[in-house]
C-alpha atoms as a PDB file:
ATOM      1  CA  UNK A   1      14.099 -23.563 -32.174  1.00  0.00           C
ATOM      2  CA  UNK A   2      14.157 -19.681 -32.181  1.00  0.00           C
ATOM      3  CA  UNK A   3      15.120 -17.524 -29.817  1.00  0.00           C
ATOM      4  CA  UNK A   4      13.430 -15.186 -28.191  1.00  0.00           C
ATOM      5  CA  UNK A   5      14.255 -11.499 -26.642  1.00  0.00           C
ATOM      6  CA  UNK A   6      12.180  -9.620 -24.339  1.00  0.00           C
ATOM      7  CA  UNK A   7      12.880  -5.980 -23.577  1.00  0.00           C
ATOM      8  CA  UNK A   8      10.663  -4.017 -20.194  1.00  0.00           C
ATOM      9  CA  UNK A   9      11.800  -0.633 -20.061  1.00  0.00           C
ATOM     10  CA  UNK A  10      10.162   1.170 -17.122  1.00  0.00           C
ATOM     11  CA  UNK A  11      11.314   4.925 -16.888  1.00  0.00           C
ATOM     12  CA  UNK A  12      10.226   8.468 -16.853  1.00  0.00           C
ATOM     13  CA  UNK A  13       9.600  10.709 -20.025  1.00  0.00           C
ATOM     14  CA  UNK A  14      12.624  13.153 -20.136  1.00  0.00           C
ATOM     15  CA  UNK A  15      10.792  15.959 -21.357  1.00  0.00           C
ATOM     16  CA  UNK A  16       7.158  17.347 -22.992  1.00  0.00           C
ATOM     17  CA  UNK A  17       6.350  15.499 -25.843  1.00  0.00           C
ATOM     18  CA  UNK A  18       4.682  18.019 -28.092  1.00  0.00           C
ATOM     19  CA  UNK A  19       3.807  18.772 -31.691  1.00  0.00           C
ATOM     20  CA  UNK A  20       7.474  18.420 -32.824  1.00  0.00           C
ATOM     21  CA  UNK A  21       8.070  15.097 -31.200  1.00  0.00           C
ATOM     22  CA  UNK A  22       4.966  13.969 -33.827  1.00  0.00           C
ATOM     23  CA  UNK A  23       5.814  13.842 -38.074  1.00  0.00           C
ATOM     24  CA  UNK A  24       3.704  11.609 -40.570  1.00  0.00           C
ATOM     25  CA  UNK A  25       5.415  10.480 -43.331  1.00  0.00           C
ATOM     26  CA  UNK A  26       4.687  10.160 -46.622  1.00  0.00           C
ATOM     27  CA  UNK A  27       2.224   6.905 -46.612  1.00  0.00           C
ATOM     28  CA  UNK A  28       0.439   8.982 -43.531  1.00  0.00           C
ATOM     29  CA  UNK A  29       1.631   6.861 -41.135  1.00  0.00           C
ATOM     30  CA  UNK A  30       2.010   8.461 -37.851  1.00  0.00           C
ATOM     31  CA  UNK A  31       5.436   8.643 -35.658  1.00  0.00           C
ATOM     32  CA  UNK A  32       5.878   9.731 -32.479  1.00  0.00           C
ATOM     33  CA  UNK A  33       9.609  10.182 -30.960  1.00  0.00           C
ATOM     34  CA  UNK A  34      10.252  10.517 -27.243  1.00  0.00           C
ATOM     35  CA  UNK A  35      13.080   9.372 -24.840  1.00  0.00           C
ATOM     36  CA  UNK A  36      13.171   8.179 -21.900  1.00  0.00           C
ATOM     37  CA  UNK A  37      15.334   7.600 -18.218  1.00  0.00           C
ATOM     38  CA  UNK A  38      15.359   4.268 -16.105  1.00  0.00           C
ATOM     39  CA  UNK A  39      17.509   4.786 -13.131  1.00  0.00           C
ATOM     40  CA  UNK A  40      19.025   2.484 -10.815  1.00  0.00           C
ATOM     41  CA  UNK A  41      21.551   2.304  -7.845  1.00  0.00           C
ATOM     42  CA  UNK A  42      25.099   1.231  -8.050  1.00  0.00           C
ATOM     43  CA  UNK A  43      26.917   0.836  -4.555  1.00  0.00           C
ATOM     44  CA  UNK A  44      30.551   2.380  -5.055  1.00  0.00           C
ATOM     45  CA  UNK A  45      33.023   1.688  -1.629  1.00  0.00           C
ATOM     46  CA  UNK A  46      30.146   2.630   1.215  1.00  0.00           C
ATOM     47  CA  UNK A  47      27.321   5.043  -0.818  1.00  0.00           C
ATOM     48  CA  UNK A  48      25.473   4.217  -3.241  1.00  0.00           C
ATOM     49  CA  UNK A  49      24.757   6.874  -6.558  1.00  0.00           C
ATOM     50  CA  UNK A  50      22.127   6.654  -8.715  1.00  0.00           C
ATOM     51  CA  UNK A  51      22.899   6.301 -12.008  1.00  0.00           C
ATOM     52  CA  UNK A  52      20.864   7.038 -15.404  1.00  0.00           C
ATOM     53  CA  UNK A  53      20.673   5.170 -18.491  1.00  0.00           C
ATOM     54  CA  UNK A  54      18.662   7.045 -21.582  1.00  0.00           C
ATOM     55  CA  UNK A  55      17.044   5.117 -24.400  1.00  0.00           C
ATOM     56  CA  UNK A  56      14.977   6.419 -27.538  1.00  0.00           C
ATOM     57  CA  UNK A  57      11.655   5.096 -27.993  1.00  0.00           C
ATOM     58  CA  UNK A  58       9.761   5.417 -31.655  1.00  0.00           C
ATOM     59  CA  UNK A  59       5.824   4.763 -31.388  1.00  0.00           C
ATOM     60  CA  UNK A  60       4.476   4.577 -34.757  1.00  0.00           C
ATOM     61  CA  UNK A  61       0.522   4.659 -36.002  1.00  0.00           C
ATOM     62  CA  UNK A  62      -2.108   4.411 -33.739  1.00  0.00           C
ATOM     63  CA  UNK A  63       0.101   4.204 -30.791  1.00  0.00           C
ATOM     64  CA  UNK A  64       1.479   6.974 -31.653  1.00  0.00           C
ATOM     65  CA  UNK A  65      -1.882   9.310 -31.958  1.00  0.00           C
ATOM     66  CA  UNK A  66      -2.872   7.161 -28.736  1.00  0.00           C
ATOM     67  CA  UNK A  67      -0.156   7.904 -26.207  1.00  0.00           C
ATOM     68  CA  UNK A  68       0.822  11.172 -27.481  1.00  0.00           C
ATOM     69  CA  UNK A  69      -1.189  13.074 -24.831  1.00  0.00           C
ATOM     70  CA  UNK A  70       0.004  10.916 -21.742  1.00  0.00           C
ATOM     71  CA  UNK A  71       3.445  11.756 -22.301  1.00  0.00           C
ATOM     72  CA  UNK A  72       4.621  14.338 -19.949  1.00  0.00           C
ATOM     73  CA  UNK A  73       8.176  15.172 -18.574  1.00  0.00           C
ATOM     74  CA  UNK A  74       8.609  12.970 -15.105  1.00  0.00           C
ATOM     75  CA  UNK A  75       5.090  10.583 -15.533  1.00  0.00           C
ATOM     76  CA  UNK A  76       6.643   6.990 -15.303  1.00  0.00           C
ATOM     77  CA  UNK A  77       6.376   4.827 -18.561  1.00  0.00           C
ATOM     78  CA  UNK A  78       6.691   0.945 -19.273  1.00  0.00           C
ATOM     79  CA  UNK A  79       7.646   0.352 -22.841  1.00  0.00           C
END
């Protein structure tokens, strides 16, 4: 039996993706690099903080040329 791992990450886009978040490489394949926040809030004594957690996301191909435009700093992702 294999296992199997799930990942939801559901965030906002730290900042503008833009021509220099996009490269192709040498095969022509597209990549697109972006990162992004998902917050949460930890209760410490009697407040609570909010605390941040960033992860890098890598879209490659037709994603990539697909998403590219919806990417904006602050719109809310799932990846």
């Amino acid at each position: 039996m294999n296992d199997t791992n799930t990942v939801v990450l559901v965030g906002r886009v730290v900042r503008d993706v833009d021509v220099t978040s996009v490269r192709r490489l040498s095969t022509g394949t597209t990549v697109l690099n972006f990162s992004i926040a998902c917050n949460k809030s930890v209760k410490k004594g009697d407040e609570w903080r909010e605390k941040s957690s960033f992860f890098d996301i890598v879209f490659y191909g037709r994603h990539a040329e697909s998403v590219q435009p919806y990417l904006v700093k602050g719109k809310q992702v799932a990846v």
